[in-house]
Protein backbone atom coordinates (compact mmCIF):
# COMPACT_ATOMS: atom_id res chain seq x y z
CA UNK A 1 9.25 78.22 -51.23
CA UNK A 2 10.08 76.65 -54.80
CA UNK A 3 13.43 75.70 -55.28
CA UNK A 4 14.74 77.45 -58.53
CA UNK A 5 15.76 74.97 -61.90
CA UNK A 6 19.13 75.25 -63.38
CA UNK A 7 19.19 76.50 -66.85
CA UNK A 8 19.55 74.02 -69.76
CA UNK A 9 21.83 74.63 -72.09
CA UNK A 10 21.06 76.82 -74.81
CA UNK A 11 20.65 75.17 -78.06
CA UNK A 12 23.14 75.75 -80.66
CA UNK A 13 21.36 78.50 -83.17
CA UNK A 14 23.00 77.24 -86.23
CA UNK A 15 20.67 75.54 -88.30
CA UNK A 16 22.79 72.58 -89.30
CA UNK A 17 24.54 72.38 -86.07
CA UNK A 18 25.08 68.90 -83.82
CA UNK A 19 25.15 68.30 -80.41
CA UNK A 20 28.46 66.97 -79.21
CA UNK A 21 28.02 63.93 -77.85
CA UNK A 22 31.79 63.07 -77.58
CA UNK A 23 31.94 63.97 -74.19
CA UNK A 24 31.59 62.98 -70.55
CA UNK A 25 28.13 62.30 -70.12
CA UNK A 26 26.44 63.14 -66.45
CA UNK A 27 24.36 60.96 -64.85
CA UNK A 28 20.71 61.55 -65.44
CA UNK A 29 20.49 62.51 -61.17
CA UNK A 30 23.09 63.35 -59.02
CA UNK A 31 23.90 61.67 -56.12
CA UNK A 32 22.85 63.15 -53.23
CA UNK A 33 24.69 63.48 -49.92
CA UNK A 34 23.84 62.20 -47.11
CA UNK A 35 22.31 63.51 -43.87
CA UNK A 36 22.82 61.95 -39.99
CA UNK A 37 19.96 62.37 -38.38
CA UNK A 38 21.35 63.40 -34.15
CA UNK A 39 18.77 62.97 -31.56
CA UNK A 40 18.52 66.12 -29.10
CA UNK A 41 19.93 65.82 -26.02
CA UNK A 42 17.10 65.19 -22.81
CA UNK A 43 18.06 66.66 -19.69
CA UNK A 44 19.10 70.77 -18.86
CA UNK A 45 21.60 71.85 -21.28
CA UNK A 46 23.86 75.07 -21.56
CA UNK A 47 21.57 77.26 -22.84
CA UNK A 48 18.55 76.56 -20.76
CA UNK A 49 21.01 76.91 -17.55
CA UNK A 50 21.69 80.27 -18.39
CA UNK A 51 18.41 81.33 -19.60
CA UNK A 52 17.13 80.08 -16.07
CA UNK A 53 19.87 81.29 -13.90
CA UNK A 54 19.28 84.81 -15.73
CA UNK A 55 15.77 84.83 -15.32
CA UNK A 56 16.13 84.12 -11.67
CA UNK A 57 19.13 86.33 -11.20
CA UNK A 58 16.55 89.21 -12.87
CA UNK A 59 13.60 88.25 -10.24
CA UNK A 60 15.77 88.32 -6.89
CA UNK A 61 17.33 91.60 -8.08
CA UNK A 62 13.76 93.34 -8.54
CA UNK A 63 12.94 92.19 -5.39
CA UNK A 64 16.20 93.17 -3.56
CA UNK A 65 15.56 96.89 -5.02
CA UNK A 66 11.90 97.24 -3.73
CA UNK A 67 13.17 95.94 -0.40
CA UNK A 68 15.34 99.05 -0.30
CA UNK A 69 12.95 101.28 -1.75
CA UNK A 70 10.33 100.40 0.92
CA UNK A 71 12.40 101.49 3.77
CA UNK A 72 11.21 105.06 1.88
CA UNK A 73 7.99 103.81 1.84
CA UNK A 74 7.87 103.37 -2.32
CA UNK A 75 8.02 99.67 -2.34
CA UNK A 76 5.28 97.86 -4.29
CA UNK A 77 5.76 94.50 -1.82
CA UNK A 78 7.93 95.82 1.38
C-alpha cells in the first residue's frame, strides 16, 4: 500500500506576494525514530501452552463421551 504525501503549502494567490522566510526553517528530512529489533523467544511459551493443553483437553473429552455412549452401543471407538 502507498503511503499518502502531506500537502505542501498552498502558494500565496496574490500576485506580488513573498514567501516569508523569517521563520524557523525545518530540516529538509525529519529524523526518524528508532526501532529495537527483540529476538523471539525459543522454547514453549504462554500461548502455545494453552493452545496445546486445550487441544488435548478437547481430544480426551471426545473420547471420554464416546466411552459412555458405547456402553449404549452408539460409540464410534468403544
Amino acid at each position: 500500500m502507498a503511503r499518502s504525501r502531506k500537502k505542501a503549502a498552498a502558494p500565496s494567490r496574490r500576485s506580488g506576494a513573498a514567501s516569508s522566510g523569517g521563520g524557523s526553517s525545518r530540516p529538509a528530512r525529519a529524523s526518524r525514530a528508532t526501532v529495537d529489533v527483540v529476538e523471539e523467544e525459543k522454547g514453549f511459551g504462554m500461548e502455545e501452552g494453552v493452545v496445546f493443553f486445550t487441544t488435548i483437553l478437547l481430544i480426551i473429552a471426545f473420547f471420554m463421551i464416546d466411552k459412555a455412549r458405547g456402553y449404549y452401543g452408539e460409540g464410534m471407538f468403544f
